[in-house]
N, C-alpha and C. Protein backbone atom coordinates (compact mmCIF):
# COMPACT_ATOMS: atom_id res chain seq x y z
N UNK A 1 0.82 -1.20 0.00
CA UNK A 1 0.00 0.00 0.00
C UNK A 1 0.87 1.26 0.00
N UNK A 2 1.57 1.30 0.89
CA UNK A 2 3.10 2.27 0.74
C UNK A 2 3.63 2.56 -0.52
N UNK A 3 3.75 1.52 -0.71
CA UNK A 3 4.20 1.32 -2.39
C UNK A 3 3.60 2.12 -3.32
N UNK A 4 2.20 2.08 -3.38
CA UNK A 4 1.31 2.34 -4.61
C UNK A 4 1.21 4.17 -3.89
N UNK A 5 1.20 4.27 -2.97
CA UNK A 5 1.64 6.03 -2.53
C UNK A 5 2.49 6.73 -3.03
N UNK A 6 3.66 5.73 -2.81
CA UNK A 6 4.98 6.64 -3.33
C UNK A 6 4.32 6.81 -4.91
N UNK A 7 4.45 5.96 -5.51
CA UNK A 7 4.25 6.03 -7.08
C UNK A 7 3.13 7.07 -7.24
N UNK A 8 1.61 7.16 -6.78
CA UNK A 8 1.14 7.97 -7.12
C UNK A 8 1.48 9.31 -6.99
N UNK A 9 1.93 9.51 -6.08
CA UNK A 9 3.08 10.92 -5.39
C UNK A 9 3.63 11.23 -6.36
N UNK A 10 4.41 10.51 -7.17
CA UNK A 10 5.46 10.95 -8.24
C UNK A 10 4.78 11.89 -8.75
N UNK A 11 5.47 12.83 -9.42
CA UNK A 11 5.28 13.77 -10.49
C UNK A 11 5.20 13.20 -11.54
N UNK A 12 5.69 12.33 -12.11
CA UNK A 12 5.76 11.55 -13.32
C UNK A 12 3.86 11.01 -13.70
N UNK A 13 3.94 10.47 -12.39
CA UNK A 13 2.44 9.61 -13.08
C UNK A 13 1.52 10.93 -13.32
N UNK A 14 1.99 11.68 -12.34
CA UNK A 14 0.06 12.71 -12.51
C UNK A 14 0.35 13.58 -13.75
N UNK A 15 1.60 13.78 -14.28
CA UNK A 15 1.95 14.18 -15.58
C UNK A 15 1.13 13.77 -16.63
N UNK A 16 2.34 12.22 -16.73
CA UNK A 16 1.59 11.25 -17.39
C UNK A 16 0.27 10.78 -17.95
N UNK A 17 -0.41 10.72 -16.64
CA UNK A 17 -1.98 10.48 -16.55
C UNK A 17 -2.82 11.34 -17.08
N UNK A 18 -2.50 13.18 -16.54
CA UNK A 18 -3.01 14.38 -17.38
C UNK A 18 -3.13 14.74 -18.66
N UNK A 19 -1.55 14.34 -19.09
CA UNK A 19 -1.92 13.96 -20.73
C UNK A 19 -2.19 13.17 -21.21
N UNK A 20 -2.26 11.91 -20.79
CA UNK A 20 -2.76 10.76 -21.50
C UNK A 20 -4.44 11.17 -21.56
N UNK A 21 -4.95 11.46 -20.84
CA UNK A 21 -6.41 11.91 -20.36
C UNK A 21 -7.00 13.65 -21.70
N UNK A 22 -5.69 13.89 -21.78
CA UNK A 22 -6.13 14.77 -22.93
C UNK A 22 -5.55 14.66 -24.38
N UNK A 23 -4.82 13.24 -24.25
CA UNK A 23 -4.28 12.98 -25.83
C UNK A 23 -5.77 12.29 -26.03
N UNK A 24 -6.45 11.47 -24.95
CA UNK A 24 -7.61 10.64 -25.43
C UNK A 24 -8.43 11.53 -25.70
N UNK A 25 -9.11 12.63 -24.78
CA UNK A 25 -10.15 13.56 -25.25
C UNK A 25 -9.92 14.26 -26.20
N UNK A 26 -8.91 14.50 -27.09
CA UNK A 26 -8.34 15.57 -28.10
C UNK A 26 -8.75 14.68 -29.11
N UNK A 27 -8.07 13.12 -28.85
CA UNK A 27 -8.88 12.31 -30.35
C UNK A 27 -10.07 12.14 -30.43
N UNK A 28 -11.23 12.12 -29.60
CA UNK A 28 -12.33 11.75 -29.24
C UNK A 28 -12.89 12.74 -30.01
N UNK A 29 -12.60 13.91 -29.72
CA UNK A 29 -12.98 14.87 -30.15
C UNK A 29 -12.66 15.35 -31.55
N UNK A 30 -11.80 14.97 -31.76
CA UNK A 30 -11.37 15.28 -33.10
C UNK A 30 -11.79 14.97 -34.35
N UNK A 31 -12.37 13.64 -33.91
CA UNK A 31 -12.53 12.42 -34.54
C UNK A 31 -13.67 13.17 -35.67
N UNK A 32 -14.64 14.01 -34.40
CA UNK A 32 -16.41 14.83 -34.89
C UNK A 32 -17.04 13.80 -35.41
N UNK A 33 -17.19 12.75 -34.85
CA UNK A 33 -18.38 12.24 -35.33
C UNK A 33 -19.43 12.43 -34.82
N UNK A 34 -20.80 12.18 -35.30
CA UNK A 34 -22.15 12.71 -35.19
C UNK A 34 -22.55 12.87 -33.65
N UNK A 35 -21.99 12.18 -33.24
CA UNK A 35 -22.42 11.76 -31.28
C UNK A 35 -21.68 12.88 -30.70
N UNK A 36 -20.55 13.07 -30.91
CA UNK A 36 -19.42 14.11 -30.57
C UNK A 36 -20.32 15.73 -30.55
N UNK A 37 -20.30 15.90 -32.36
CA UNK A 37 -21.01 17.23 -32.88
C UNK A 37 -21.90 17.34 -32.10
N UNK A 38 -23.14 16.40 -31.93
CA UNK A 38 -24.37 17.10 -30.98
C UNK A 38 -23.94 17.09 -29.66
N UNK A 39 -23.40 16.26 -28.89
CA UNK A 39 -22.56 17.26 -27.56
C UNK A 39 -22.09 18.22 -27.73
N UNK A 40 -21.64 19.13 -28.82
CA UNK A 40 -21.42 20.10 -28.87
C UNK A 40 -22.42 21.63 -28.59
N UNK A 41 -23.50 20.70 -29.92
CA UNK A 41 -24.23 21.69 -29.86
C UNK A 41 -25.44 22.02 -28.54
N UNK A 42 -25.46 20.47 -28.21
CA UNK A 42 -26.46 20.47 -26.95
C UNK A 42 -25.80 21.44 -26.06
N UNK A 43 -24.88 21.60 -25.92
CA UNK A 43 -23.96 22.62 -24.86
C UNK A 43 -24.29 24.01 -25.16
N UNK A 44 -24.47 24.10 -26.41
CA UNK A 44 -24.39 25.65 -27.09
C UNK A 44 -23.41 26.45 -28.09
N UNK A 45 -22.38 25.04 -28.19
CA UNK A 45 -20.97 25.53 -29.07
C UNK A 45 -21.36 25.35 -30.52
N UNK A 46 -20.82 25.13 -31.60
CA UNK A 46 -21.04 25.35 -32.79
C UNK A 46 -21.02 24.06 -33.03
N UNK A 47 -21.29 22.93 -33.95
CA UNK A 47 -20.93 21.61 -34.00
C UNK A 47 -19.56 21.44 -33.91
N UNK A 48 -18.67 22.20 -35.03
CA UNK A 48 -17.28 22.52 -35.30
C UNK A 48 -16.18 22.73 -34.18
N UNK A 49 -16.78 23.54 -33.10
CA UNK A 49 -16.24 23.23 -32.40
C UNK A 49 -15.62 22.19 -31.57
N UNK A 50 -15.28 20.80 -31.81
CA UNK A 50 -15.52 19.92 -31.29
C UNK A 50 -14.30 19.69 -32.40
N UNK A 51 -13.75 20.05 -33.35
CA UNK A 51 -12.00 20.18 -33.78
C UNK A 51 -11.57 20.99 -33.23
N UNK A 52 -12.03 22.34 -33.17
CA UNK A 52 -11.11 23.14 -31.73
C UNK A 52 -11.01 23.16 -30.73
N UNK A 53 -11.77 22.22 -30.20
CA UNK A 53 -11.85 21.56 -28.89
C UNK A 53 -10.77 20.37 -28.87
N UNK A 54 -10.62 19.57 -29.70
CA UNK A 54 -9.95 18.55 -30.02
C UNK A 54 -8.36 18.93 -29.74
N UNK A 55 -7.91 20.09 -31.05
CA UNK A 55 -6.45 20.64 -31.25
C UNK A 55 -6.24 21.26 -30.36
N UNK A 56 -6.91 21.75 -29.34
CA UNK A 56 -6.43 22.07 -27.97
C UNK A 56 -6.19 21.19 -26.90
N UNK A 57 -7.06 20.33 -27.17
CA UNK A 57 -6.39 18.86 -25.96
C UNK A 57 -5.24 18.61 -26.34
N UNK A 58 -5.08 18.25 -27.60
CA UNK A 58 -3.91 17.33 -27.98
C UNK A 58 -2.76 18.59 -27.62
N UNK A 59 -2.77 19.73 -27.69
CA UNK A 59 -1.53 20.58 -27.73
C UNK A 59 -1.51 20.81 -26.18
N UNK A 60 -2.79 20.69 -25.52
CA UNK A 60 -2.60 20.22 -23.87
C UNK A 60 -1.68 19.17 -23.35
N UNK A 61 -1.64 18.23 -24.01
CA UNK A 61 -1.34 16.88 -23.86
C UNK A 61 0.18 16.95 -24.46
N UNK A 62 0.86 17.90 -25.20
CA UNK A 62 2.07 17.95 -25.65
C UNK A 62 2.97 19.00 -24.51
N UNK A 63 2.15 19.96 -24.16
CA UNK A 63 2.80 21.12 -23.61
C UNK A 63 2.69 20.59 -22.13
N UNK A 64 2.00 19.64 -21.69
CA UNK A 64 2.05 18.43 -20.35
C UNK A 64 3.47 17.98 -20.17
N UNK A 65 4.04 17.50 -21.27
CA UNK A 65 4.99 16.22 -21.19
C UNK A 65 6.20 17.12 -21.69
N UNK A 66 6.72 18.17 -22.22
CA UNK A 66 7.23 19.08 -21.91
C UNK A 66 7.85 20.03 -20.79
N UNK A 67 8.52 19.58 -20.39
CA UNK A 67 9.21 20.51 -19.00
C UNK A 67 9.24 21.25 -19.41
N UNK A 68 9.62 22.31 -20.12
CA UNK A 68 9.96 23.68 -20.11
C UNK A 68 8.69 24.47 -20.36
N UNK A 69 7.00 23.73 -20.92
CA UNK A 69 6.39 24.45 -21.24
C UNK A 69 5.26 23.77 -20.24
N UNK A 70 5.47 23.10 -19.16
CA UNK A 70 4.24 22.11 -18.60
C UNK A 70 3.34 23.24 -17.72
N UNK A 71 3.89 24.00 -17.39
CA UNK A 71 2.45 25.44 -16.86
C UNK A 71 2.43 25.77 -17.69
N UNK A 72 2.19 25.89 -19.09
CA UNK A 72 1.50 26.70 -20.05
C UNK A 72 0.48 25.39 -20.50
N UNK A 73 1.00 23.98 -20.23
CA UNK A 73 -0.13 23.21 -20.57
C UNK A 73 -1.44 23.13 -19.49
N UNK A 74 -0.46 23.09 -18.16
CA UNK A 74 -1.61 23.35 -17.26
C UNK A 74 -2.38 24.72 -17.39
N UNK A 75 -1.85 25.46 -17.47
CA UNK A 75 -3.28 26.70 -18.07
C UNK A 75 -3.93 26.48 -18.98
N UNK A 76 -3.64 26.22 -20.17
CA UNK A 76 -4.47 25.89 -21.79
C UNK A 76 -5.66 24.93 -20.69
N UNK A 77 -5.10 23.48 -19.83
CA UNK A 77 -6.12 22.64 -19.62
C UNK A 77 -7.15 23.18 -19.30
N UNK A 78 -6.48 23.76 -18.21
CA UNK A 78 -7.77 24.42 -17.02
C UNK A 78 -8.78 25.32 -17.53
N UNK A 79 -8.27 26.31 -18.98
CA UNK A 79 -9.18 27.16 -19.20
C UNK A 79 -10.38 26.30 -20.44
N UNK A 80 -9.81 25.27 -20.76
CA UNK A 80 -10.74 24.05 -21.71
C UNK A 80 -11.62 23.55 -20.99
N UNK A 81 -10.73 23.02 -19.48
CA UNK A 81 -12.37 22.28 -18.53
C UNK A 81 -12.88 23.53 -18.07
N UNK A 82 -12.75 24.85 -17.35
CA UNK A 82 -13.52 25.27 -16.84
C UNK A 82 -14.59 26.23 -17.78
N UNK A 83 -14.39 26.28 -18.93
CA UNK A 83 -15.35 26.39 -20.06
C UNK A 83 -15.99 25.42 -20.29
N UNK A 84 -15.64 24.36 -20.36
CA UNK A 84 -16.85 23.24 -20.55
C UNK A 84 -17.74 23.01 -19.32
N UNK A 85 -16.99 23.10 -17.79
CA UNK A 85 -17.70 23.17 -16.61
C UNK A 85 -18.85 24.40 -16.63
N UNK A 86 -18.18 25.31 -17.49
CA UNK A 86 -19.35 26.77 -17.58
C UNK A 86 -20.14 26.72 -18.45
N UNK A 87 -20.52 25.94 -19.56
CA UNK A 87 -21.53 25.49 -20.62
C UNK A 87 -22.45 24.50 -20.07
N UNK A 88 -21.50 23.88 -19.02
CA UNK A 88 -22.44 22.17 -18.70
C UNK A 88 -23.25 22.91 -17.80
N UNK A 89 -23.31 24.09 -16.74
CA UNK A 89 -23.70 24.16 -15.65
C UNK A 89 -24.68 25.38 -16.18
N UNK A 90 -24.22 26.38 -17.25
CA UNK A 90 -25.21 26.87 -18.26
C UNK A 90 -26.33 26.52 -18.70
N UNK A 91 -25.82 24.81 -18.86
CA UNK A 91 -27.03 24.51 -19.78
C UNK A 91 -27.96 23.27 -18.87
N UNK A 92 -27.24 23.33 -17.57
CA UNK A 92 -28.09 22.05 -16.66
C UNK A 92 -27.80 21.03 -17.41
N UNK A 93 -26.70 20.64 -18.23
CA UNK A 93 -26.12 19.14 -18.78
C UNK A 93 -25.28 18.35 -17.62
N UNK A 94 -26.04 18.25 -16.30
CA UNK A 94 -25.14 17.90 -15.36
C UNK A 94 -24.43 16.42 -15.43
N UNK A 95 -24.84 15.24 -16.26
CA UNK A 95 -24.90 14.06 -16.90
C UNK A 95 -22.86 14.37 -17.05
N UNK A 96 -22.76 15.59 -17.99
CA UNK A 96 -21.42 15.75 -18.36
C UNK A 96 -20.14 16.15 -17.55
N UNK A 97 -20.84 16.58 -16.48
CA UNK A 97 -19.81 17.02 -15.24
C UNK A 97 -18.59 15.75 -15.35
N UNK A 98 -18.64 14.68 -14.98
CA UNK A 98 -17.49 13.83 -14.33
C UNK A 98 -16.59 14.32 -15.63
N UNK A 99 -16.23 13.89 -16.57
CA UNK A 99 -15.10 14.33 -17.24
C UNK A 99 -14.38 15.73 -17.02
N UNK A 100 -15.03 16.66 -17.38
CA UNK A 100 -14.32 18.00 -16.91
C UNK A 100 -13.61 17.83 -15.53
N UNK A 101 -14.41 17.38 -14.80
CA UNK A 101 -13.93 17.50 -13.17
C UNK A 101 -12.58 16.17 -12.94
N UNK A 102 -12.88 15.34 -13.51
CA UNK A 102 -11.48 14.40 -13.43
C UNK A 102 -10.83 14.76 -14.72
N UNK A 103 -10.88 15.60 -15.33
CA UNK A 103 -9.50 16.31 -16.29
C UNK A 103 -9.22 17.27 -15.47
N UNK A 104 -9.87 18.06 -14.90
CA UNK A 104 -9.13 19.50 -14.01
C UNK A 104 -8.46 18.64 -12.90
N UNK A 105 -8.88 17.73 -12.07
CA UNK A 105 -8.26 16.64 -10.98
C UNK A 105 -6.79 16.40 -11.49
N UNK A 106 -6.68 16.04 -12.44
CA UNK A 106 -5.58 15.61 -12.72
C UNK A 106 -4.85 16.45 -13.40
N UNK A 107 -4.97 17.68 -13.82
CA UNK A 107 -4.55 19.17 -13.92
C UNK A 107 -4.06 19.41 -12.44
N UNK A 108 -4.81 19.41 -12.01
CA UNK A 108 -4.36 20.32 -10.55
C UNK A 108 -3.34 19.50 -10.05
N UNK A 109 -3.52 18.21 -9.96
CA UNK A 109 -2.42 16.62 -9.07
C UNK A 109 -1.00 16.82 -10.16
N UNK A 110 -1.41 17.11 -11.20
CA UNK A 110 0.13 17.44 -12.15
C UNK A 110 0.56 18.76 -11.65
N UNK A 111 0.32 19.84 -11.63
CA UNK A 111 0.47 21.15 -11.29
C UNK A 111 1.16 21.37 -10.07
N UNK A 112 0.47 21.00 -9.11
CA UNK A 112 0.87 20.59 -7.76
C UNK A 112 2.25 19.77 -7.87
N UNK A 113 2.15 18.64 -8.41
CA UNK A 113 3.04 17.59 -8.66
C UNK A 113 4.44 18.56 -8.98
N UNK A 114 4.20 18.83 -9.57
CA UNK A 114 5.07 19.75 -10.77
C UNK A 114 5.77 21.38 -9.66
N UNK A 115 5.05 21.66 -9.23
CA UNK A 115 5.75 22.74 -8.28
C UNK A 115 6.10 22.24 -6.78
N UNK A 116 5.80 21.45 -6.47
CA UNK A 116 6.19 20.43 -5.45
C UNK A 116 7.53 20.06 -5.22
């Protein structure tokens, strides 16, 4: 149990984990297929949005794993979930909350991690 502490502690994993968590949502998103687009629009964004939603994860997910630029990825993240946290809570799509909130989780556990 000790064990699995230290490791989560690392800076490495909550790095890791943060971008892996936004290389997946960046493709997901990217992808725009029909299921994608109307989460978009059910929110209030444009269908389209949901490629600029995309090319910002993935450049989240690069500027993560990057030392020299990993707080500029943690800002890009934070201002992606807490816009989507401000559309979902806009629009009473409360169904959509858990993702935003375990991408900012693991924003903040890297961040932390990272100035630690």
């Amino acid at each position: 149990m000790l064990s699995l502490l230290l490791i989560l502690q690392s800076e490495t994993v909550w790095i890791w984990l943060a971008a892996a968590a936004f290389f997946a949502g960046g493709i997901v998103n990217a992808t725009g297929v029909s299921k994608i687009r109307d989460s978009f629009t059910d929110l209030g964004f444009p269908a389209w949005w949901c490629w600029i939603t995309g090319a910002l994860e993935l450049a989240t997910a690069l500027l993560l794993l990057i030392h020299a630029s990993r707080a500029y990825g943690v800002a890009l993240g934070a201002c992606i979930m807490i816009a989507a946290l401000a559309a979902i809570l806009r629009q009473k799509a409360y169904g959509h909350l858990p993702a935003p909130l375990l991408f900012l989780f693991l924003l903040v556990s890297a961040g932390i991690s990272h100035h630690a």
